[in-house]
C-alpha atoms as a PDB file:
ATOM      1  CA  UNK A   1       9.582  -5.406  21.595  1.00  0.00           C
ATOM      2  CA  UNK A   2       6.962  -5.742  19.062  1.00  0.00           C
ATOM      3  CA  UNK A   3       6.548  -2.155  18.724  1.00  0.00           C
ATOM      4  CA  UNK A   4       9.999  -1.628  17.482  1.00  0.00           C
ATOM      5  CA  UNK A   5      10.367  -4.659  15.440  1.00  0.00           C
ATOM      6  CA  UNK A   6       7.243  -2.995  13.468  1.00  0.00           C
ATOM      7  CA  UNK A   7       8.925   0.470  13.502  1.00  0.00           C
ATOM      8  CA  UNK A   8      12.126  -0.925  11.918  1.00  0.00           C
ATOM      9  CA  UNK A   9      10.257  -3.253   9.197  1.00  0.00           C
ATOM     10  CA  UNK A  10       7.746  -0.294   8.652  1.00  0.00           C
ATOM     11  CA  UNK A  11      10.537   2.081   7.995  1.00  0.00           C
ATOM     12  CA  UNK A  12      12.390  -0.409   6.093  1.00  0.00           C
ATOM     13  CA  UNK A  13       9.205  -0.667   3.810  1.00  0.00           C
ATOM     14  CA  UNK A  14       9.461   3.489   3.204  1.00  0.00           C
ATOM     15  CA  UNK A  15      13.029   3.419   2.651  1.00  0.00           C
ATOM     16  CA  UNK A  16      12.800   0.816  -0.042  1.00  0.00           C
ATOM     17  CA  UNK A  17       9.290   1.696  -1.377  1.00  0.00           C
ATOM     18  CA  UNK A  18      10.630   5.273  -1.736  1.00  0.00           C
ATOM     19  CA  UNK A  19      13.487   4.513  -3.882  1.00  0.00           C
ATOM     20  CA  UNK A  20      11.570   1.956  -6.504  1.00  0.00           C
ATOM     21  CA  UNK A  21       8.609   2.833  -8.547  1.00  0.00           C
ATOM     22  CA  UNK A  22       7.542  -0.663  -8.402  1.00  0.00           C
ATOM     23  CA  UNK A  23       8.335  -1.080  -4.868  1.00  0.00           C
ATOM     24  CA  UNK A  24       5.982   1.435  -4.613  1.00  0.00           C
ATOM     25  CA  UNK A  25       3.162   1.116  -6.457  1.00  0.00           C
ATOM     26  CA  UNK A  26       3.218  -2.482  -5.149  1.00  0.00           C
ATOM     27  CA  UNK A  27       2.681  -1.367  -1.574  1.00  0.00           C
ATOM     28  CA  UNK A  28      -0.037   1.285  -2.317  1.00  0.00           C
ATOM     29  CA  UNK A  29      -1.835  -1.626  -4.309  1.00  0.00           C
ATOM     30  CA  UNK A  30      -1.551  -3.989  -0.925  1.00  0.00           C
ATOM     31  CA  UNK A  31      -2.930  -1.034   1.217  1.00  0.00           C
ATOM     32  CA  UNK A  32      -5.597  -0.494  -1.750  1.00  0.00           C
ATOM     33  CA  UNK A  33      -6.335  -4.386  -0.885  1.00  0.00           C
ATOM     34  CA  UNK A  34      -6.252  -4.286   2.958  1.00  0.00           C
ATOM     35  CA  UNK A  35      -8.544  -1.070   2.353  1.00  0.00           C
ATOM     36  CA  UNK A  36     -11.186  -3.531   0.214  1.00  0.00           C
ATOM     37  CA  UNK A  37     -10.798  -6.771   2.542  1.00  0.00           C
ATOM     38  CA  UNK A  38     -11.712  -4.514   5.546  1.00  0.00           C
ATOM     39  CA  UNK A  39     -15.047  -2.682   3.951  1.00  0.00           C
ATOM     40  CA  UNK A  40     -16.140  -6.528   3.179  1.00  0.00           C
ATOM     41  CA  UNK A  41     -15.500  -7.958   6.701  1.00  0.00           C
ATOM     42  CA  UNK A  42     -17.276  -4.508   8.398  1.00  0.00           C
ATOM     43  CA  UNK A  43     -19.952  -5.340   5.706  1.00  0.00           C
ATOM     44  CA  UNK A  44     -20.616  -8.645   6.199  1.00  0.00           C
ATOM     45  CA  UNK A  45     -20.321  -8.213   9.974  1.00  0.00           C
ATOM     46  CA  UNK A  46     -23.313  -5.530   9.892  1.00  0.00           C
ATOM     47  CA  UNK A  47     -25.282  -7.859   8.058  1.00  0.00           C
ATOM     48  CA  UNK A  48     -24.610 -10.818  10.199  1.00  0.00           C
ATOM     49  CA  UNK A  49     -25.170  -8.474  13.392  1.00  0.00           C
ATOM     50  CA  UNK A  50     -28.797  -7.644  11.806  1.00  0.00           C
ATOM     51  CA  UNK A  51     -29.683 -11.407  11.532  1.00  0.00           C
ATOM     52  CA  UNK A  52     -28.844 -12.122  14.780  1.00  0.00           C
ATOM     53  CA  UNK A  53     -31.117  -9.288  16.186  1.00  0.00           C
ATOM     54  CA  UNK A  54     -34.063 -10.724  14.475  1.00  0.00           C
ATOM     55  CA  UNK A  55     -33.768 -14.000  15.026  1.00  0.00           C
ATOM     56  CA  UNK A  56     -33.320 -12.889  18.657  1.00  0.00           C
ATOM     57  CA  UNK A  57     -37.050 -10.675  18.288  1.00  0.00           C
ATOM     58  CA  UNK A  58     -38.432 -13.235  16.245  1.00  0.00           C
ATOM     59  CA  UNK A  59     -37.812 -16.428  19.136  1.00  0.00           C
ATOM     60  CA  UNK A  60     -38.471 -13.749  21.701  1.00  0.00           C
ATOM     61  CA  UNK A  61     -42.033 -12.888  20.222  1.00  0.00           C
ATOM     62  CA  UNK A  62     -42.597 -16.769  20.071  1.00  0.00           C
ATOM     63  CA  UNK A  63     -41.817 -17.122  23.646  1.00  0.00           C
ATOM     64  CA  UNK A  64     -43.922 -14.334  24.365  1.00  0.00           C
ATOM     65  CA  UNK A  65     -46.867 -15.962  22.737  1.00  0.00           C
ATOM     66  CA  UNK A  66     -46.191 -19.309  24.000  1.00  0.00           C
ATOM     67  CA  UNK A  67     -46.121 -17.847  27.196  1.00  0.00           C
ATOM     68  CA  UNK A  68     -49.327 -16.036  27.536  1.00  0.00           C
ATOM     69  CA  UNK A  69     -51.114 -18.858  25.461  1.00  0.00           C
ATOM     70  CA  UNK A  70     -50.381 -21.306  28.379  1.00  0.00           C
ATOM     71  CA  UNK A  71     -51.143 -18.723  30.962  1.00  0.00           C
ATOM     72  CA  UNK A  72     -54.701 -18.157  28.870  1.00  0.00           C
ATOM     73  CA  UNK A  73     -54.959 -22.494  29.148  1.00  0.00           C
ATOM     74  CA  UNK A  74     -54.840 -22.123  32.712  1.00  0.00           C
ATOM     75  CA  UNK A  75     -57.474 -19.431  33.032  1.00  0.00           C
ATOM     76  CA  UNK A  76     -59.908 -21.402  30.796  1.00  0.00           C
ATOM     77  CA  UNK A  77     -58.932 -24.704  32.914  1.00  0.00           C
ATOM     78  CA  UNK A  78     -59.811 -23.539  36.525  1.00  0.00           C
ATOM     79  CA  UNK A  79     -62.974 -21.693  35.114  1.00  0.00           C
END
């Protein structure tokens, strides 16, 4: 149901955009918008994405040397 209540408005939208220069240019200048809101959210996204890996490498390599510092403790204790 959806799908056709979006084919009727979007044809609506060519009929009408088709037949007014400002109709027109109006919708090309929301497209022009969704176009820039889009790039920003991918953008922002990648960068967020990147943060999250290296905080994930950063608290793993902490771990890591947590780890084998208490495993070196327990060597030097029973020696």
């Amino acid at each position: 149901m959806e799908e056709l209540l979006a084919g009727v408005l979007g044809g609506a939208v060519v009929l009408v955009a088709g037949k007014s220069d400002f109709f027109r240019n109006a919708l090309k200048g929301l497209m022009k918008m969704g176009y820039a809101v889009s790039d920003k959210v991918t953008s922002c996204g990648g960068e967020t994405t990147e943060s999250i890996k290296d905080l994930l490498a950063e608290s793993k390599s902490e771990y890591e040397a947590a780890k084998a510092a208490t495993a070196e403790a327990k060597i030097q204790s029973k020696a």
